[in-house]
Protein backbone atom coordinates (compact mmCIF):
# COMPACT_ATOMS: atom_id res chain seq x y z
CA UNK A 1 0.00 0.00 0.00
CA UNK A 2 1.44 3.46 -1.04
CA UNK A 3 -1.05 5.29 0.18
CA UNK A 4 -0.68 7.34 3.24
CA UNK A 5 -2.49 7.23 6.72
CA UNK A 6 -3.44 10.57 8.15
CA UNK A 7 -4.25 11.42 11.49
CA UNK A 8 -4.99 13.95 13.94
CA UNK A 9 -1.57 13.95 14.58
CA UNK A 10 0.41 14.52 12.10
CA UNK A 11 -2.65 15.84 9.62
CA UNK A 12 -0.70 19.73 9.91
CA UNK A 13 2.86 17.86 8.94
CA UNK A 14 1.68 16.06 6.45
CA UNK A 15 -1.14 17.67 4.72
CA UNK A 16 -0.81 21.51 5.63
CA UNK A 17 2.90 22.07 4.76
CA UNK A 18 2.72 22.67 1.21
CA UNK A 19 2.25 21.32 -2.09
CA UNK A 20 -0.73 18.90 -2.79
CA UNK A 21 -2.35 16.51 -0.86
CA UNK A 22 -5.33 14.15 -1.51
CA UNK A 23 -7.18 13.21 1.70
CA UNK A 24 -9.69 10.45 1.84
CA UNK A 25 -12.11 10.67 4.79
CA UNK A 26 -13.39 7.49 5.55
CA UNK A 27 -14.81 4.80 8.05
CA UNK A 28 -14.12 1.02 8.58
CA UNK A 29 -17.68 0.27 8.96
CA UNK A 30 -18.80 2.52 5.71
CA UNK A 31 -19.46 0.77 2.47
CA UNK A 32 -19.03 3.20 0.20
CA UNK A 33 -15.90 4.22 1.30
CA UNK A 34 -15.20 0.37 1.00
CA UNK A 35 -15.60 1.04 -2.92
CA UNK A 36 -13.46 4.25 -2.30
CA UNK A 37 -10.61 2.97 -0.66
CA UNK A 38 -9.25 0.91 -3.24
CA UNK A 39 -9.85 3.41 -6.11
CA UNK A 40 -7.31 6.13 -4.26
CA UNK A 41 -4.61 3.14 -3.53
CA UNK A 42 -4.43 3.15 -6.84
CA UNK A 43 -4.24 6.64 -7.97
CA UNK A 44 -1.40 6.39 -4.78
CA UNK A 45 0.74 3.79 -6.62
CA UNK A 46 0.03 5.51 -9.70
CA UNK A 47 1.60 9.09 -8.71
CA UNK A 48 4.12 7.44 -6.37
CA UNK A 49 6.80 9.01 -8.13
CA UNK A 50 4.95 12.43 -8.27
CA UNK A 51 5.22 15.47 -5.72
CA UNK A 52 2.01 15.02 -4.31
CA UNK A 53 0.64 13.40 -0.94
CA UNK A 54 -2.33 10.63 -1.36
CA UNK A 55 -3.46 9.10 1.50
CA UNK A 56 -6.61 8.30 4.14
CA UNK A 57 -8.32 9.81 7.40
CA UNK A 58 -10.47 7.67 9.74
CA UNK A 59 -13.11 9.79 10.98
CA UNK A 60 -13.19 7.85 13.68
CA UNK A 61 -10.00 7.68 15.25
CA UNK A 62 -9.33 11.45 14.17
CA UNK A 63 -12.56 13.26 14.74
CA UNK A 64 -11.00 16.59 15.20
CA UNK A 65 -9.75 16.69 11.52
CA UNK A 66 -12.85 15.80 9.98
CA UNK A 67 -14.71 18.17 12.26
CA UNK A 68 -12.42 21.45 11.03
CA UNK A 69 -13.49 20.35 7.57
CA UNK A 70 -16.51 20.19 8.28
CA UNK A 71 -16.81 16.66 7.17
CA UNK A 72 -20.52 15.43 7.32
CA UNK A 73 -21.09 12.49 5.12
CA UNK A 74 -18.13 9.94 4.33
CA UNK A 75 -16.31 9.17 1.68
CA UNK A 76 -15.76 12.34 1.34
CA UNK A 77 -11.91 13.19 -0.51
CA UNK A 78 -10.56 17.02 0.16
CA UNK A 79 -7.42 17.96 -2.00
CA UNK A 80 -5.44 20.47 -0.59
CA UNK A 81 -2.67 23.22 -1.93
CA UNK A 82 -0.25 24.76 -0.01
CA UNK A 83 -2.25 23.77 2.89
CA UNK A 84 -5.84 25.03 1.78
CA UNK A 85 -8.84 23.26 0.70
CA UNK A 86 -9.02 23.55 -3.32
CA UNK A 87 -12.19 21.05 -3.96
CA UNK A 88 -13.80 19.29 -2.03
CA UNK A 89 -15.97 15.70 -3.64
CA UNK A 90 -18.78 14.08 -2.02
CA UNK A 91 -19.40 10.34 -2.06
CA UNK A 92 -17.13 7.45 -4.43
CA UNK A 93 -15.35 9.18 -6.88
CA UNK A 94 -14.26 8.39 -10.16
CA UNK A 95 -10.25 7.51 -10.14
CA UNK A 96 -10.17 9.69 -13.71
CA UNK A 97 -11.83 12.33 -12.01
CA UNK A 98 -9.86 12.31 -9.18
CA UNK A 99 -6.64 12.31 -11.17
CA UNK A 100 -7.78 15.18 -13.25
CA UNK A 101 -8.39 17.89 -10.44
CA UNK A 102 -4.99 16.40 -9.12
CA UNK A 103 -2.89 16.94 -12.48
CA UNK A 104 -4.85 20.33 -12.69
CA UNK A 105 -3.76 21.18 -9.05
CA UNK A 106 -0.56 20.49 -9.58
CA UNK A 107 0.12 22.19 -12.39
CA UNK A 108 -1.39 25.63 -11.36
């Protein structure tokens, strides 16, 4: 697995310092994000190589996190640049889609 795990911890490190970051917010117990999860390990392995951050949140383990965000309904992935919310997608996503608004990103 390439992607990385984010936490309430070291979400500021990680996430906030710069660049772009893809953050899935998720649940064990949520089926949907069941269908999600495997969609953004592969857009992880994919841009492995690339200067960007891919990786997931439990909502339950770091509530704080998904609270700032204002995270109410899971999966739900926020990409960040240079530490700021730059779109924000409800529910699964398309791994295209999601590797569109990250090329985009990270090219602006």
């Amino acid at each position: 697995m390439s992607e990385l795990k984010f936490d309430d911890q070291n979400f500021n490190q990680e996430v906030l310092s710069g660049g772009v970051a893809l953050v899935d917010f998720y649940a064990d117990w949520c089926g949907p994000c069941r269908m999600q999860g495997p969609i953004v390990e592969k857009l992880a392995e994919e841009y492995k190589d690339k200067d960007v951050k891919i990786g997931k949140l439990d909502v339950d383990n770091s509530p704080m996190t998904a609270q700032k965000y204002q995270v109410m309904s899971i999966p739900t992935i926020i990409i960040f640049k240079d530490g700021n919310p730059a779109e924000t997608l409800v529910g699964v996503q398309d791994k295209n889609v999601l590797a569109q608004k990250l090329d985009s990103l990270m090219t602006a």
